[in-house]
N, C-alpha and C. Protein backbone atom coordinates (compact mmCIF):
# COMPACT_ATOMS: atom_id res chain seq x y z
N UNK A 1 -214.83 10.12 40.24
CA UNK A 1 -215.57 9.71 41.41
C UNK A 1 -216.85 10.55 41.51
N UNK A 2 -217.92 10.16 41.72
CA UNK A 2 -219.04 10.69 41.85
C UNK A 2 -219.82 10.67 43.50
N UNK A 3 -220.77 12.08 43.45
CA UNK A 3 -220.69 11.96 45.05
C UNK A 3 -222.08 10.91 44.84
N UNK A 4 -222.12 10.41 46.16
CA UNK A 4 -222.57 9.44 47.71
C UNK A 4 -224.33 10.01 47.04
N UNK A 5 -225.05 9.64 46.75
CA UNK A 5 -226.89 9.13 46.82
C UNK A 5 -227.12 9.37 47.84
N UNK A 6 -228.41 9.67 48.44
CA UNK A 6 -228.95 9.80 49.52
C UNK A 6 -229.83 8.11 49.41
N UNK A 7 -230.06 7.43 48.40
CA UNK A 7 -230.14 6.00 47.78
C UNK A 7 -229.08 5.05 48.59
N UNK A 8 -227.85 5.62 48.00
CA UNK A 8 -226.71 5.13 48.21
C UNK A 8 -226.54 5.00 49.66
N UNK A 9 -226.82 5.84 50.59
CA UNK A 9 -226.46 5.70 51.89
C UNK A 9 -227.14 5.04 52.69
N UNK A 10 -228.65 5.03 52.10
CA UNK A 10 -229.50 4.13 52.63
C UNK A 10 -229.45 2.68 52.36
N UNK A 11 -228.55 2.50 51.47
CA UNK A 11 -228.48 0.94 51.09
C UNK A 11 -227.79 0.40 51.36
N UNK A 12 -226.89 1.51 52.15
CA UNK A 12 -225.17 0.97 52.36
C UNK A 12 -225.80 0.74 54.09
N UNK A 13 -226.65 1.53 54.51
CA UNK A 13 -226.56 1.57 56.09
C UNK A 13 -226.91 0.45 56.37
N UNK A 14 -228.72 -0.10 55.52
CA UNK A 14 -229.07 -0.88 55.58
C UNK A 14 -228.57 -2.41 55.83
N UNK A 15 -227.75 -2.20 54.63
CA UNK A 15 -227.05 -3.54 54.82
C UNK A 15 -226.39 -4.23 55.79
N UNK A 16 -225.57 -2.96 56.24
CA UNK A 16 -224.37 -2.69 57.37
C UNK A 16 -225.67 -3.48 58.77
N UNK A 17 -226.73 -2.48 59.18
CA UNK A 17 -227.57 -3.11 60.15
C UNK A 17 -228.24 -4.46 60.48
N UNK A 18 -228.58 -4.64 59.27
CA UNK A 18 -229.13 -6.19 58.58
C UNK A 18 -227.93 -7.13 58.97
N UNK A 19 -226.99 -6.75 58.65
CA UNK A 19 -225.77 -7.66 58.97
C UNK A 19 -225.42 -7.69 60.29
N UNK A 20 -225.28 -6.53 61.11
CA UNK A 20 -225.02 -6.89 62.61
C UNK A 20 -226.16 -6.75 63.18
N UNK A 21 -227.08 -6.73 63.11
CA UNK A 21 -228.05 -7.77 64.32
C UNK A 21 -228.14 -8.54 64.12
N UNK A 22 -228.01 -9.65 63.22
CA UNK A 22 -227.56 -10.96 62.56
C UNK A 22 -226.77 -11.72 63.80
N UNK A 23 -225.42 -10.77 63.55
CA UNK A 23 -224.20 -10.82 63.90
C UNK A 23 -224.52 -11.26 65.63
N UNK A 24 -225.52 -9.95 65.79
CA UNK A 24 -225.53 -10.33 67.44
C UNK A 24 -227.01 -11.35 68.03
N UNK A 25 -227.36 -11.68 66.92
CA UNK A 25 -228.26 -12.99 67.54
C UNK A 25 -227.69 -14.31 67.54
N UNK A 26 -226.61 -14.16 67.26
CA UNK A 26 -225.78 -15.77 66.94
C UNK A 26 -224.65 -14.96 67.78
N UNK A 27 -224.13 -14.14 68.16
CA UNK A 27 -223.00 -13.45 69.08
C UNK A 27 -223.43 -12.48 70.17
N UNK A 28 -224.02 -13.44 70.70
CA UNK A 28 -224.70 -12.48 72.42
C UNK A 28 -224.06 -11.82 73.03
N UNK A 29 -222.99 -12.06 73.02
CA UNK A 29 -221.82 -11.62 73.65
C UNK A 29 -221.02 -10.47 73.52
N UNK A 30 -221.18 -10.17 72.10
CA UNK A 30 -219.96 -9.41 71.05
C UNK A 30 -220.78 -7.64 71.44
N UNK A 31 -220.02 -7.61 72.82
CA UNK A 31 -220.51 -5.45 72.77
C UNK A 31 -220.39 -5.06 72.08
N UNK A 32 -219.23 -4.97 71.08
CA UNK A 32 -218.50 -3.82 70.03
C UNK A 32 -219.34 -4.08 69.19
N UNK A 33 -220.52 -5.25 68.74
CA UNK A 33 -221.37 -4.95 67.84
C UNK A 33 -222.36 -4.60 68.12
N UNK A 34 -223.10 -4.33 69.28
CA UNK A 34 -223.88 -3.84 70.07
C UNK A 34 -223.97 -2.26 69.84
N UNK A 35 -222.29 -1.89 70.08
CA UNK A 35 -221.76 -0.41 70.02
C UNK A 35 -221.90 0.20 68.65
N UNK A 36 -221.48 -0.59 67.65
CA UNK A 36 -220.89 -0.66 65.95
C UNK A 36 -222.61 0.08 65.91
N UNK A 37 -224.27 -1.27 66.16
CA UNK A 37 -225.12 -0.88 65.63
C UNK A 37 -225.75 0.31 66.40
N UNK A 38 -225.62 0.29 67.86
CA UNK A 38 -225.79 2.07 68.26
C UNK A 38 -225.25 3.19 67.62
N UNK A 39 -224.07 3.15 67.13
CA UNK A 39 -223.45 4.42 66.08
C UNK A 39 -224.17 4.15 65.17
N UNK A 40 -224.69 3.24 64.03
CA UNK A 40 -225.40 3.19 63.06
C UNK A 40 -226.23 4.12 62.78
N UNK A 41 -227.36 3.92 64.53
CA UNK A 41 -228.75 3.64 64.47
C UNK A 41 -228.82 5.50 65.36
N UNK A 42 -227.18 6.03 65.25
CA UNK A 42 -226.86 7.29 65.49
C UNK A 42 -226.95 7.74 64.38
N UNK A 43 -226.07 7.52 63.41
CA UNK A 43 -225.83 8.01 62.00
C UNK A 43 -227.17 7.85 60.80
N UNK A 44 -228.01 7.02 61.46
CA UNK A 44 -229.75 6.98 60.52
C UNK A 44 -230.02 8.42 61.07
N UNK A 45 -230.32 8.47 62.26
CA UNK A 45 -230.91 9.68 62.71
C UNK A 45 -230.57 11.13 62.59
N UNK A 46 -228.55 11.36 62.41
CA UNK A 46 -228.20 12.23 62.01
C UNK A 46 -228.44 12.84 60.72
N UNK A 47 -229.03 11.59 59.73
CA UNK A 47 -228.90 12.08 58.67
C UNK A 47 -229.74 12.74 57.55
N UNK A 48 -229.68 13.58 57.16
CA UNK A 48 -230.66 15.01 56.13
C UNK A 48 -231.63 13.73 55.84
N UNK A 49 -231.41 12.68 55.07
CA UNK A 49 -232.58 11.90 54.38
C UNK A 49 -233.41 11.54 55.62
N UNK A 50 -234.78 11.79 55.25
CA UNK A 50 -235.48 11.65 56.30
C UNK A 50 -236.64 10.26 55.96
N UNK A 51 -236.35 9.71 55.17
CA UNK A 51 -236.86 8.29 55.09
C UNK A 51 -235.89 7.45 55.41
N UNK A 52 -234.79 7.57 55.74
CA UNK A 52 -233.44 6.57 56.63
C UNK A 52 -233.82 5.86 57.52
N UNK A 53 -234.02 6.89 58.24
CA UNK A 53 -234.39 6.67 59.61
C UNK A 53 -235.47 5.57 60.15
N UNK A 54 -236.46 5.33 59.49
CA UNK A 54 -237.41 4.97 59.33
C UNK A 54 -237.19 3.58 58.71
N UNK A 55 -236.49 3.34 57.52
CA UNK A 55 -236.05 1.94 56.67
C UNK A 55 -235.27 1.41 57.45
N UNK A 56 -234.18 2.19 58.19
CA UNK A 56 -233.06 1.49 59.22
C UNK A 56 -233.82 1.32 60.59
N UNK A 57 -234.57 1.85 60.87
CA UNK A 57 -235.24 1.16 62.08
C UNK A 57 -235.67 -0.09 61.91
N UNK A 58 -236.29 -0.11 60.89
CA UNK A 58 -237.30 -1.65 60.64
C UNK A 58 -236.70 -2.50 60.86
N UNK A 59 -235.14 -2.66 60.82
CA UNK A 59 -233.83 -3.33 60.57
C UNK A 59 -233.40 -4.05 61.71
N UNK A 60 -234.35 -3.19 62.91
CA UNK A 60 -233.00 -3.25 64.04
C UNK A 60 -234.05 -4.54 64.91
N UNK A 61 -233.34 -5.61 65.73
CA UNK A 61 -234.54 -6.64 66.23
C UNK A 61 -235.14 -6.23 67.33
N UNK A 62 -236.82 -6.42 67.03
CA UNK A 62 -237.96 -6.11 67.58
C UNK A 62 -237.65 -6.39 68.92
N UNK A 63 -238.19 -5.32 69.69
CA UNK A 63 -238.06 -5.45 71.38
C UNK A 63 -238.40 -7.33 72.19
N UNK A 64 -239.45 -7.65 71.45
CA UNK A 64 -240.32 -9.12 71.81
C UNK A 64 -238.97 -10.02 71.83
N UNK A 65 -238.05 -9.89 70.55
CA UNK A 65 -236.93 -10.63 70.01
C UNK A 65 -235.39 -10.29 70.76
N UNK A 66 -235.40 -9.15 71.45
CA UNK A 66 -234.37 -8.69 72.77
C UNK A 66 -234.82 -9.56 74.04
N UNK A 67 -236.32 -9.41 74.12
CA UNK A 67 -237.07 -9.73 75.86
C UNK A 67 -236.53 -11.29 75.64
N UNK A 68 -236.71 -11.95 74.48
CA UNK A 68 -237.01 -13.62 74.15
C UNK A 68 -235.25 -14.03 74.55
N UNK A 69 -234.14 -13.39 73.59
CA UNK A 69 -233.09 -13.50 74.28
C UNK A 69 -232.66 -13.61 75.78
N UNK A 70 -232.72 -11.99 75.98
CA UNK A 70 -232.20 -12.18 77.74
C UNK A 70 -233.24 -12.73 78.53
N UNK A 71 -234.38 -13.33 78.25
CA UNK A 71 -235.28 -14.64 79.02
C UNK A 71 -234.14 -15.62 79.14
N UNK A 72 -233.54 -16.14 77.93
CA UNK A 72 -233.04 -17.46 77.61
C UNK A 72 -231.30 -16.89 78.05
N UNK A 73 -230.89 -15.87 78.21
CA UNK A 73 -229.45 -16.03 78.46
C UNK A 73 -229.21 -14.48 79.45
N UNK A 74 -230.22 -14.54 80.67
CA UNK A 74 -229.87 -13.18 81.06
C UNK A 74 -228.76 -12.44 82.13
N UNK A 75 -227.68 -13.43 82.24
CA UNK A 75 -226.20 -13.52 82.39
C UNK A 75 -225.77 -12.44 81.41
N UNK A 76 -226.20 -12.28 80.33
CA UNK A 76 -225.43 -11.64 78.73
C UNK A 76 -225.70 -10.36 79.16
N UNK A 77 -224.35 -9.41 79.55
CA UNK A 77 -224.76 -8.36 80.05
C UNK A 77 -224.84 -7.17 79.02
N UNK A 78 -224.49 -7.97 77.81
CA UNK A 78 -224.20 -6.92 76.12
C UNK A 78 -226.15 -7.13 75.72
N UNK A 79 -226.77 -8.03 75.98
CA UNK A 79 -228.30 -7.91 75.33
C UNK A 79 -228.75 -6.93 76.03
N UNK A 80 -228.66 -6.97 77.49
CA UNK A 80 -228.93 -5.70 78.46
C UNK A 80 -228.95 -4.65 77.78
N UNK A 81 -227.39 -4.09 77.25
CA UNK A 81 -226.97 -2.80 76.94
C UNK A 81 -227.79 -2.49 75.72
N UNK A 82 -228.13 -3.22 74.98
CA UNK A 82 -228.60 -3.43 73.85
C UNK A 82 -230.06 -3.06 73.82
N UNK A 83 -230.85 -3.83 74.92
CA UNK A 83 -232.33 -3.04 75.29
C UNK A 83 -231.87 -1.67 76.33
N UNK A 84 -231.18 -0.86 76.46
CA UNK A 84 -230.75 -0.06 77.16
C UNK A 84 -230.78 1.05 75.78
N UNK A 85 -230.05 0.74 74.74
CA UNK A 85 -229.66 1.40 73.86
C UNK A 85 -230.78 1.98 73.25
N UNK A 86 -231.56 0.68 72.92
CA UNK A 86 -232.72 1.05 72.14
C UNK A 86 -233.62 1.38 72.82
N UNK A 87 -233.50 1.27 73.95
CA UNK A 87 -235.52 1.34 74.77
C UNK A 87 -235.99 2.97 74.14
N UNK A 88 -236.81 3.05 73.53
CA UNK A 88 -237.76 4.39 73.08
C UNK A 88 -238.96 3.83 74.60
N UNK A 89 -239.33 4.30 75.61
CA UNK A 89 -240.22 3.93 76.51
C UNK A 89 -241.84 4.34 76.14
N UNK A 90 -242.14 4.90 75.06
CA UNK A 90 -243.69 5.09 74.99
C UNK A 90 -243.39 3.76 74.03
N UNK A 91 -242.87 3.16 73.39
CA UNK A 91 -243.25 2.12 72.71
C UNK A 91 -243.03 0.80 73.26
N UNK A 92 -242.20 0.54 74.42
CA UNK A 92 -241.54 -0.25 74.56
C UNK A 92 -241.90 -1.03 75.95
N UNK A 93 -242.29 0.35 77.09
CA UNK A 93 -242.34 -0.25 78.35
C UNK A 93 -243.56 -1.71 78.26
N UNK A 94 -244.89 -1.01 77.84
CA UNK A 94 -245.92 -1.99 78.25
C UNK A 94 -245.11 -3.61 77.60
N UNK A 95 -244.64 -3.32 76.30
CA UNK A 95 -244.56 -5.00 75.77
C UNK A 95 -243.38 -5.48 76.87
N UNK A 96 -242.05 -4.30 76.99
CA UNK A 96 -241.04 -5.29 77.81
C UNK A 96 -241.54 -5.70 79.40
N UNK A 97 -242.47 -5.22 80.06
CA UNK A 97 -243.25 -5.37 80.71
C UNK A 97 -244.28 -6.79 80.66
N UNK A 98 -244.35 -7.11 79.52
CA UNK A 98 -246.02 -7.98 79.88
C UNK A 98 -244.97 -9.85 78.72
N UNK A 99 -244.16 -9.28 78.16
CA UNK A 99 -242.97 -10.17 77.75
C UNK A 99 -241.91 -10.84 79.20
N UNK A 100 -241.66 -9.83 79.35
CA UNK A 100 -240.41 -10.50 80.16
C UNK A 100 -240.44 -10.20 82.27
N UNK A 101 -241.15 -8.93 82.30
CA UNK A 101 -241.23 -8.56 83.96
C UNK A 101 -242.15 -9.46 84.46
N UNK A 102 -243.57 -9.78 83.53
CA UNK A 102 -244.59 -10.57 84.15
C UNK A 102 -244.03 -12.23 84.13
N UNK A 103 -243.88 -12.46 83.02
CA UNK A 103 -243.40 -14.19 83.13
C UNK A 103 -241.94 -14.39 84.37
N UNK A 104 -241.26 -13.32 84.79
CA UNK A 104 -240.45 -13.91 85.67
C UNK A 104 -241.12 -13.40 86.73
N UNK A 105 -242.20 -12.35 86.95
CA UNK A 105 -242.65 -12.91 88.10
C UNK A 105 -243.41 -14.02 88.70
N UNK A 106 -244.56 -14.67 87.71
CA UNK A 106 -244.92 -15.62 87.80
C UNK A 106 -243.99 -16.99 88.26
N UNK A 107 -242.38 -16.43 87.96
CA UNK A 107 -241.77 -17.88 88.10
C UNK A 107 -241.27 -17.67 89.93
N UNK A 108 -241.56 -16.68 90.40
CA UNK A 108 -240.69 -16.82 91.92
C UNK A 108 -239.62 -16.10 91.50
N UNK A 109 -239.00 -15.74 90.83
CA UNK A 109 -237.69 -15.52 90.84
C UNK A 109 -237.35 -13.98 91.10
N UNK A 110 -238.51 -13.45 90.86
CA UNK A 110 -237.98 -11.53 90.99
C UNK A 110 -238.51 -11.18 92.33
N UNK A 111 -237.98 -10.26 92.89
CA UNK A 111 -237.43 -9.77 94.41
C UNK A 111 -239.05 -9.20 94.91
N UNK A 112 -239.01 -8.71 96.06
CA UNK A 112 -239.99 -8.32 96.74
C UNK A 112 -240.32 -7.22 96.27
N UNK A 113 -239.49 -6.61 95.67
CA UNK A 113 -239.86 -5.51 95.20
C UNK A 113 -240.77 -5.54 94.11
N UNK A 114 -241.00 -6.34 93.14
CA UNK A 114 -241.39 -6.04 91.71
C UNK A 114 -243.02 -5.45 91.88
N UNK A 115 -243.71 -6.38 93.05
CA UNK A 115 -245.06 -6.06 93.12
C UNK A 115 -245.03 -4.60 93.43
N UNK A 116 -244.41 -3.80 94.16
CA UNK A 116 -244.49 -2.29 93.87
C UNK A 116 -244.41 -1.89 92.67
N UNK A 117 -243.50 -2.16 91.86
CA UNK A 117 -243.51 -1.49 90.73
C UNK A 117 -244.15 -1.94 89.62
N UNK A 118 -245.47 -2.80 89.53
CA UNK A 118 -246.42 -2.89 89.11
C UNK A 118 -247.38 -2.57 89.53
């Protein structure tokens, strides 16, 4: 038996990620894969190779592609957790902001409050 690539781990993670966000754009529903790719997207970051991190991010679906979901199904309280998980906020607020806070205000539907917090 020979030890584990720092190659090797990146190809194995990769895959693993590639496969469940897959998993959870056709399974809105499914937390434990929600959970599965938060430990992942734990274990990129834990790890010595420091180009991981970086290849397994690319992996994970773009904030625009979270906002576009819970637009269309925002009952799904696992997509929530999911932009919860991932939100990095210097990258993230303005788009989930001008994606998804502005078009439902335009529709009537968000509370009295929102105009304060714009």
């Amino acid at each position: 038996m020979h030890p584990i690539t720092p190659d090797e781990i990146t190809e194995i993670i990769s895959k693993e990620v590639f496969s469940v966000t897959r998993w959870i754009e056709s399974h809105i529903s499914d937390y434990s894969a929600v959970h599965h790719l938060r430990n992942l997207a734990r274990l990129a970051n834990d790890t010595e190779n420091a180009l991981l991190s970086d290849d397994v991010q690319s992996l994970f679906l773009p904030i625009g592609r979270i906002a576009a979901l819970i637009r269309a199904f925002p009952e799904h309280e696992t997509l929530w957790l999911y932009l919860r998980g991932f939100w990095v906020e210097d990258e993230v607020t303005a788009a989930f902001i001008a994606s998804f806070v502005l078009p439902l205000r335009s529709t009537g539907m968000a509370g009295d409050g929102v105009e304060n917090v714009l």
